[in-house]
N, C-alpha and C. Protein backbone atom coordinates (compact mmCIF):
# COMPACT_ATOMS: atom_id res chain seq x y z
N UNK A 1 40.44 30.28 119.82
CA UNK A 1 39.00 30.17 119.94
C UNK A 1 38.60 28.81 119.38
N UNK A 2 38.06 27.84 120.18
CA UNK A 2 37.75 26.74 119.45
C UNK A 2 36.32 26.83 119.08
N UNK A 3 36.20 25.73 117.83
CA UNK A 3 34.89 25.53 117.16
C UNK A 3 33.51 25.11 118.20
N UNK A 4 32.51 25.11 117.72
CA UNK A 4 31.17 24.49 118.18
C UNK A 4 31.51 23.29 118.75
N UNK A 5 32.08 22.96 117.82
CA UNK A 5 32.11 20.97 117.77
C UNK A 5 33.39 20.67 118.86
N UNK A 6 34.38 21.71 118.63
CA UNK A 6 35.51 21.55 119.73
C UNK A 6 36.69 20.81 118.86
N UNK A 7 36.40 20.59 117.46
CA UNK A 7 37.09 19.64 116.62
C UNK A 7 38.57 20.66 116.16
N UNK A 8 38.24 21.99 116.56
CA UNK A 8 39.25 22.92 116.03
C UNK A 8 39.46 23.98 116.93
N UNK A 9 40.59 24.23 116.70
CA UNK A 9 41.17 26.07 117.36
C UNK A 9 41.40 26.95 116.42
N UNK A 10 40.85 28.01 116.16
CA UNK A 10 41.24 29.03 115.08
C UNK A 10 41.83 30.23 115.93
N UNK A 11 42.56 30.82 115.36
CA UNK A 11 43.87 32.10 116.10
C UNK A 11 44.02 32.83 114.93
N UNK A 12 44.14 33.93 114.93
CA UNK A 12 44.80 35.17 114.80
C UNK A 12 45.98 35.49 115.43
N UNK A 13 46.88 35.13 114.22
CA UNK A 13 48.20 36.05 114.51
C UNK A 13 48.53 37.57 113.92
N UNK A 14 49.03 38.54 114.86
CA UNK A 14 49.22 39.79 114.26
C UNK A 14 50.49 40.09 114.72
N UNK A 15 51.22 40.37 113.54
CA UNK A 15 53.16 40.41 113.40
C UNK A 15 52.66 42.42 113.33
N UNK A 16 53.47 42.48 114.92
CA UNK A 16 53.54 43.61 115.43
C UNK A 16 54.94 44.35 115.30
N UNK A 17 55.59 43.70 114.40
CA UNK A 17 57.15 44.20 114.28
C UNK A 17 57.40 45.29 113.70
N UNK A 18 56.55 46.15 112.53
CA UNK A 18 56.60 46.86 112.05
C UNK A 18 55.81 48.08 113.14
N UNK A 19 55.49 47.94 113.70
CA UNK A 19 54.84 48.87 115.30
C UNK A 19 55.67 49.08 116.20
N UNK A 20 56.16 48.40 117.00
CA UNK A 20 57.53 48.30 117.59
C UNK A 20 58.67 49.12 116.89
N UNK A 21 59.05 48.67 115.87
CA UNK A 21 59.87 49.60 114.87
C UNK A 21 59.52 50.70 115.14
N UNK A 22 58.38 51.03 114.91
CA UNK A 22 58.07 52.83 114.46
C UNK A 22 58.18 53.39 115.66
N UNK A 23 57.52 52.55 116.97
CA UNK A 23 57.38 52.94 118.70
C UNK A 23 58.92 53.35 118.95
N UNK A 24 60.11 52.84 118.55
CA UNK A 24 61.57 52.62 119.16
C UNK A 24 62.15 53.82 117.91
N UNK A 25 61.34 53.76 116.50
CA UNK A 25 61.88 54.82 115.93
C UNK A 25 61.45 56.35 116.87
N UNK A 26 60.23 56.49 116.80
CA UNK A 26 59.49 57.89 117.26
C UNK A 26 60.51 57.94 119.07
N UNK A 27 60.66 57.14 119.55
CA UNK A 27 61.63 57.44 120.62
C UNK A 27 62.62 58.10 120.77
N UNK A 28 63.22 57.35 119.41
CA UNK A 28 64.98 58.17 119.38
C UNK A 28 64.56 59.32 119.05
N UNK A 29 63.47 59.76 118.26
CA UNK A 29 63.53 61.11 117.32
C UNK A 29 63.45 62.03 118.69
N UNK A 30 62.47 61.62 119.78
CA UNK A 30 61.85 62.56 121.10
C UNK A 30 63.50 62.98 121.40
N UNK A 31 63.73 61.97 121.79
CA UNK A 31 65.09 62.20 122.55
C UNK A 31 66.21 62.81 122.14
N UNK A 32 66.31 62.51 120.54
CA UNK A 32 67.24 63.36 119.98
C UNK A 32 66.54 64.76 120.13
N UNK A 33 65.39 65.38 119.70
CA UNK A 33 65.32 66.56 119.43
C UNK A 33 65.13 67.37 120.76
N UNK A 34 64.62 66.83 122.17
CA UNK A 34 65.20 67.19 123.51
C UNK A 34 67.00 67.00 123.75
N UNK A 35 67.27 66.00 122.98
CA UNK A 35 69.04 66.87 123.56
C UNK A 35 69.21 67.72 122.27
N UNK A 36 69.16 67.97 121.42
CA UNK A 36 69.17 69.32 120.44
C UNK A 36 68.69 70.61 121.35
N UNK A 37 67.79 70.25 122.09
CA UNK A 37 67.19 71.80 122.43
C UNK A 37 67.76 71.91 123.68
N UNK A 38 68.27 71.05 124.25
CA UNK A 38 68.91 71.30 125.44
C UNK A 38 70.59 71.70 125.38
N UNK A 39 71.06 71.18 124.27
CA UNK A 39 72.25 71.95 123.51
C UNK A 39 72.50 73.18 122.81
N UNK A 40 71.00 73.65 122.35
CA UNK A 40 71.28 75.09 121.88
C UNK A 40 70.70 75.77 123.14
N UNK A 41 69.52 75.37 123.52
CA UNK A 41 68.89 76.06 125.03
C UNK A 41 67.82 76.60 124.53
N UNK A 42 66.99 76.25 123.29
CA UNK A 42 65.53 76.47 122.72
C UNK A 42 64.72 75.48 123.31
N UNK A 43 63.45 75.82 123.35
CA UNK A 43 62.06 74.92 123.80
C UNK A 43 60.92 75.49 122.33
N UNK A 44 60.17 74.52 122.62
CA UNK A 44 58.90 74.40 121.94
C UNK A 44 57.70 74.14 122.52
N UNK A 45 56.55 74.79 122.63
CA UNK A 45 55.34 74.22 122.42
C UNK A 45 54.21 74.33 121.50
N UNK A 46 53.10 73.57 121.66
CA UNK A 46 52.18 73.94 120.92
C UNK A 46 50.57 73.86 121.57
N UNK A 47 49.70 74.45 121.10
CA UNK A 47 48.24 74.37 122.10
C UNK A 47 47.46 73.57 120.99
N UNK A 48 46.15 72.87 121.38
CA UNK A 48 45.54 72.36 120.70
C UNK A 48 44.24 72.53 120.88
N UNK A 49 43.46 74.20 120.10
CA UNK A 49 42.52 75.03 120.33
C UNK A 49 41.33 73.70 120.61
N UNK A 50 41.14 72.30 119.93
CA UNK A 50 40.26 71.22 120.73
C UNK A 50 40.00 71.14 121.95
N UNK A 51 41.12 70.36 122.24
CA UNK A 51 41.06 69.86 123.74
C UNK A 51 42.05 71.03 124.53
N UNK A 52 42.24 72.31 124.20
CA UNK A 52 43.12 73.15 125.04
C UNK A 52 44.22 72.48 125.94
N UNK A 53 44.64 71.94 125.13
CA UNK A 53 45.81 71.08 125.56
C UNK A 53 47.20 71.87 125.11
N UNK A 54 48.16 72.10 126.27
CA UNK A 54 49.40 72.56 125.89
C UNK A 54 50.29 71.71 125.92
N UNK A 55 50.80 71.67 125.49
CA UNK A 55 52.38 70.30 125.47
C UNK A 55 53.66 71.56 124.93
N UNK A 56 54.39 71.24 126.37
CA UNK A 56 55.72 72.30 126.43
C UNK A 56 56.85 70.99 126.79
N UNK A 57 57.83 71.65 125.52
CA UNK A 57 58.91 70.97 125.80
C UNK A 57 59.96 70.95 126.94
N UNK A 58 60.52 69.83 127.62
CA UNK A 58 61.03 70.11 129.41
C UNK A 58 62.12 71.53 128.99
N UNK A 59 62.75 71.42 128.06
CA UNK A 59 63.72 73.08 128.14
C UNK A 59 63.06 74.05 128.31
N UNK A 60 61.66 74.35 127.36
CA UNK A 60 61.21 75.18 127.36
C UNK A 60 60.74 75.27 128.78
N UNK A 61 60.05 74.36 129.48
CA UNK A 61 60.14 74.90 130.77
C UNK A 61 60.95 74.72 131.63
N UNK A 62 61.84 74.54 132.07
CA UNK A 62 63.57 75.16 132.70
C UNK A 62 63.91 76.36 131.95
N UNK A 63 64.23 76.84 130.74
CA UNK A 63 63.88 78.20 130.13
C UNK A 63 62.92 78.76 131.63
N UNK A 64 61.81 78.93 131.36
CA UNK A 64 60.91 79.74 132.02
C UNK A 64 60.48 79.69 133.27
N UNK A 65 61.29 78.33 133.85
CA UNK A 65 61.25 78.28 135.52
C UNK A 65 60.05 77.91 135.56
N UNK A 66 59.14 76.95 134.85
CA UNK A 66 57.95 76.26 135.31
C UNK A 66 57.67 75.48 135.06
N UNK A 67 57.02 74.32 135.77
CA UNK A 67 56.59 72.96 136.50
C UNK A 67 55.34 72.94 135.26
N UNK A 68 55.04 71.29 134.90
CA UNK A 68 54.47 70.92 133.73
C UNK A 68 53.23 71.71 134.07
N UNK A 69 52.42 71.61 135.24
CA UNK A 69 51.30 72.24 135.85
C UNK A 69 50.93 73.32 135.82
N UNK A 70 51.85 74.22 135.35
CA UNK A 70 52.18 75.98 135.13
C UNK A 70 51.65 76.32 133.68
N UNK A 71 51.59 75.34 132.72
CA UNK A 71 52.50 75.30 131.37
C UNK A 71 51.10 75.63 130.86
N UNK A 72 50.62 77.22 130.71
CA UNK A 72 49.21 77.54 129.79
C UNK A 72 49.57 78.23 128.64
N UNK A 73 48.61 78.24 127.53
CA UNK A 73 48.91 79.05 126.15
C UNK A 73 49.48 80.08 127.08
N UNK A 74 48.83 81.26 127.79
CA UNK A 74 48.75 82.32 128.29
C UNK A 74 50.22 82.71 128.52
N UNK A 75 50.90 81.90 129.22
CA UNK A 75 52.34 81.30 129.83
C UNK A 75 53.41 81.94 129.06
N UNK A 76 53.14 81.52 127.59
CA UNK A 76 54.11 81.32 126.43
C UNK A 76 53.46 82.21 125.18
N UNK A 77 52.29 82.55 125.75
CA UNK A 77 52.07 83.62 124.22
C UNK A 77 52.50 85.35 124.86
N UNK A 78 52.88 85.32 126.00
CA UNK A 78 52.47 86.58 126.50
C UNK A 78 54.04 87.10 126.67
């Protein structure tokens, strides 16, 4: 962004390395704990009474023979 006068450029740098880190950590963890559940043959989900949002883990649905689109509390509490 340069000055009024044009005599200067001022910048903001933001060292994103510690973000990246955590993005590439939280990855392995997904992936490890989908091949864990795909090695014992358990699934997980959970609902989120807010936004009625279900998030089912892919075993859990191969477990139950249904497509992400299927995947309601109703589904898995019943």
């Amino acid at each position: 962004m340069a000055t009024e006068a044009a005599d200067e450029c001022l910048a903001v740098l933001v060292d994103i390395t510690e973000r990246r880190q955590a993005e590439q950590a939280l990855a392995e963890s997904e992936y490890r704990l989908a091949k864990a559940q795909s090695m014992t043959h358990v699934g997980s989900w959970s609902f989120d009474p807010n936004s009625e949002e279900v998030n089912a883990s892919d075993e859990l649905l191969r477990i139950m023979r249904l497509r992400r689109d299927e995947a309601t509390q109703e589904s898995f509490a019943g």
